[in-house]
N, C-alpha and C. Protein backbone atom coordinates (compact mmCIF):
# COMPACT_ATOMS: atom_id res chain seq x y z
N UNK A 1 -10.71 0.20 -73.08
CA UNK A 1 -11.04 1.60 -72.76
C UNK A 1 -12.47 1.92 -73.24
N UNK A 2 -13.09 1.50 -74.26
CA UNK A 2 -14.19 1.81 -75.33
C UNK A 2 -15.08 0.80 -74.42
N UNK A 3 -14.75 -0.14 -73.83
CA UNK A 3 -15.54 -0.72 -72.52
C UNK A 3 -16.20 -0.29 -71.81
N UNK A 4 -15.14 0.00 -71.24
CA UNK A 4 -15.32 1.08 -69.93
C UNK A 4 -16.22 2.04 -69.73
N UNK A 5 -16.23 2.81 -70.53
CA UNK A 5 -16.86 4.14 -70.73
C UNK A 5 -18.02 3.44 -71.51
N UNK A 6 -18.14 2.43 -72.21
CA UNK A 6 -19.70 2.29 -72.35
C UNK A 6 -20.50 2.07 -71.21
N UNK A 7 -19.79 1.19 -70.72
CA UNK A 7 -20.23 0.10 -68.83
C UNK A 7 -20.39 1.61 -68.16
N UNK A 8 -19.59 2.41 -68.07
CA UNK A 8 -19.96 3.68 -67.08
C UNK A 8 -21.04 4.39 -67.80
N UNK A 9 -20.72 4.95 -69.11
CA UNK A 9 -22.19 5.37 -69.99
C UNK A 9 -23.47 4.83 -69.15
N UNK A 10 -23.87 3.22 -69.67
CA UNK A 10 -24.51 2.53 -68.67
C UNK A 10 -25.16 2.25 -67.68
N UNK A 11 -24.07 2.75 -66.60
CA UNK A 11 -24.30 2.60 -65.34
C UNK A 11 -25.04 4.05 -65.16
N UNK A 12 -24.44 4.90 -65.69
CA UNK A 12 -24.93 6.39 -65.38
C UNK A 12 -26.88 6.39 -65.79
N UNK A 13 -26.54 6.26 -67.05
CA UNK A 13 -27.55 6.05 -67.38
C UNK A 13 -29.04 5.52 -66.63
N UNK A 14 -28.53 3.93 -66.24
CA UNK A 14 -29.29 3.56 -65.52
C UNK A 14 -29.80 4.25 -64.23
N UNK A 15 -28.84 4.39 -63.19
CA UNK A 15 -28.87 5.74 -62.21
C UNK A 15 -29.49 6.62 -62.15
N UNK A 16 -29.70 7.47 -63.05
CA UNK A 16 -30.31 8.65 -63.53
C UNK A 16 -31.89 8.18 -63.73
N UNK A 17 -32.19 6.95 -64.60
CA UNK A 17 -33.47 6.68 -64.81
C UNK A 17 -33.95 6.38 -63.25
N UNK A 18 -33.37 5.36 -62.45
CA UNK A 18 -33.78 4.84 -60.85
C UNK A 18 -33.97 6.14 -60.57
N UNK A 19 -33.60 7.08 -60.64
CA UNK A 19 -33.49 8.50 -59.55
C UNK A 19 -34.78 9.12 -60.38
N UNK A 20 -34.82 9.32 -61.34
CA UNK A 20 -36.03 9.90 -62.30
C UNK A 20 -37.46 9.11 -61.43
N UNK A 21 -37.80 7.78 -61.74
CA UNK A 21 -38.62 6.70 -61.81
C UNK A 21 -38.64 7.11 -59.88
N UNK A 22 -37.96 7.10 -59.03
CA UNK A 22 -38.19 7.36 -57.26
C UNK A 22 -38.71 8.88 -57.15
N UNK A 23 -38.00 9.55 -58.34
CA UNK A 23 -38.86 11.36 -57.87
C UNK A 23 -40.54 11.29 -58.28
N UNK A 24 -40.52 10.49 -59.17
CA UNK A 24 -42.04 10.55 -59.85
C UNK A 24 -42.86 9.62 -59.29
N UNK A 25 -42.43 8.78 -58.39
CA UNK A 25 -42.91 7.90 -57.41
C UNK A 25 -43.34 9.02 -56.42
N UNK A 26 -42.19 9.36 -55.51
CA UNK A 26 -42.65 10.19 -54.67
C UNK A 26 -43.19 11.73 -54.87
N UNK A 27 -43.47 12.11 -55.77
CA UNK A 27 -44.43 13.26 -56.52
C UNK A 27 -45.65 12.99 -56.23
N UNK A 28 -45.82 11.40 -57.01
CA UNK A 28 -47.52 10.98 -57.06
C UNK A 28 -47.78 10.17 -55.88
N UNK A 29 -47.30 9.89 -55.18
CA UNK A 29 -47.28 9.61 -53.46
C UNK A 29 -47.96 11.24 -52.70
N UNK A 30 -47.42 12.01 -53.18
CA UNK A 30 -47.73 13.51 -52.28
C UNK A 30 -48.73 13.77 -52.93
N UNK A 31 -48.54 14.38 -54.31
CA UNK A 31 -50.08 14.26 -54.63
C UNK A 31 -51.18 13.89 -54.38
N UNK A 32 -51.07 12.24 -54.33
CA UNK A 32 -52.31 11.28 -53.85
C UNK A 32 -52.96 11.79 -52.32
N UNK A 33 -51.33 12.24 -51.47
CA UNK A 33 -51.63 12.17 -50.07
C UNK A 33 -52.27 13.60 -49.89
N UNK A 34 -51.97 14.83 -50.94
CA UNK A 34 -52.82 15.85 -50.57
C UNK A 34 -54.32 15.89 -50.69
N UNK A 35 -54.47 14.82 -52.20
CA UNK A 35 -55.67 15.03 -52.72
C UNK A 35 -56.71 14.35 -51.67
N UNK A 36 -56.12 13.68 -51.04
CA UNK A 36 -56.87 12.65 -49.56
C UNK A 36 -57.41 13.40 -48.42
N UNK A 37 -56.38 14.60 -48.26
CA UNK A 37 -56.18 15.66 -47.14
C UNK A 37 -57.38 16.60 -47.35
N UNK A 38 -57.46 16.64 -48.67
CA UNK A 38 -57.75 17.65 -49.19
C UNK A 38 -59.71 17.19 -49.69
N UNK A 39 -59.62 16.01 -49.88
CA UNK A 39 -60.87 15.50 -49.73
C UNK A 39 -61.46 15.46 -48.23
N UNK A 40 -60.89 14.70 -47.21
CA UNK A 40 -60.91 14.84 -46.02
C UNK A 40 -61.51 15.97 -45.20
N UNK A 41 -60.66 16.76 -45.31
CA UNK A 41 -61.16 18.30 -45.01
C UNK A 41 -62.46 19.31 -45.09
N UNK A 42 -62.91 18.82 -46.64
CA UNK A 42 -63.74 19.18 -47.09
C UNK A 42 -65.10 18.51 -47.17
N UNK A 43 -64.88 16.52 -46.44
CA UNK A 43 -66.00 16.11 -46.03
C UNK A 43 -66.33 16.88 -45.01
N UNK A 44 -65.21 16.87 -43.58
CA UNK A 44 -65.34 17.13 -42.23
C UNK A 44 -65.95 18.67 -41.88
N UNK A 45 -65.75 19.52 -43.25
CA UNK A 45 -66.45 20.93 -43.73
C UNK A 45 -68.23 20.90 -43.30
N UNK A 46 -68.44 20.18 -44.60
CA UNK A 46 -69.69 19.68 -45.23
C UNK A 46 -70.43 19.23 -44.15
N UNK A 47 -69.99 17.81 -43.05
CA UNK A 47 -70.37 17.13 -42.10
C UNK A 47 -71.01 18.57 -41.25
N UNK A 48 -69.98 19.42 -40.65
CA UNK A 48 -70.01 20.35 -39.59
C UNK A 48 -70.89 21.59 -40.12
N UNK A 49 -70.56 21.67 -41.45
CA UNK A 49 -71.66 22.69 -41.59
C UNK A 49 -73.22 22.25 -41.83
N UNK A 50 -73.44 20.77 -42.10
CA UNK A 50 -74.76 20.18 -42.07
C UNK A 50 -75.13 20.03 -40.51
N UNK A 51 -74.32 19.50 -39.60
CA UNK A 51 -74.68 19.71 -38.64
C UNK A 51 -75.21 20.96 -37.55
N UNK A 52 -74.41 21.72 -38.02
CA UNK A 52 -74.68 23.32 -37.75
C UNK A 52 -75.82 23.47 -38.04
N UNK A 53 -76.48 23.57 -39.08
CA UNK A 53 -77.17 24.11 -39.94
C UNK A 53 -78.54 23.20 -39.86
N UNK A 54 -78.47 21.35 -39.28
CA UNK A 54 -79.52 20.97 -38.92
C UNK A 54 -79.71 20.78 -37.39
């Protein structure tokens, strides 16, 4: 019985960390992908308003 419930303790445990360790994966996945967007944007700004402007 004192098995068991360690092995499930355990298992839970582990679970919880995989699920932790995939949210913070895909956090800094979105992050990365805004900060890209978000660089992007603000070349294609810069580009168009230099062009404008020369």
């Amino acid at each position: 019985v004192v098995v068991v419930v360690v092995v499930v303790v355990v298992v839970v445990v582990v679970v919880v960390v995989v699920v932790v360790v995939v949210v913070v994966v895909v956090v800094v996945v979105v992050v990365v992908v805004v900060v890209v967007v978000v660089v992007v944007v603000v070349v294609v700004v810069v580009v168009v308003v230099v062009v404008v402007v020369v």
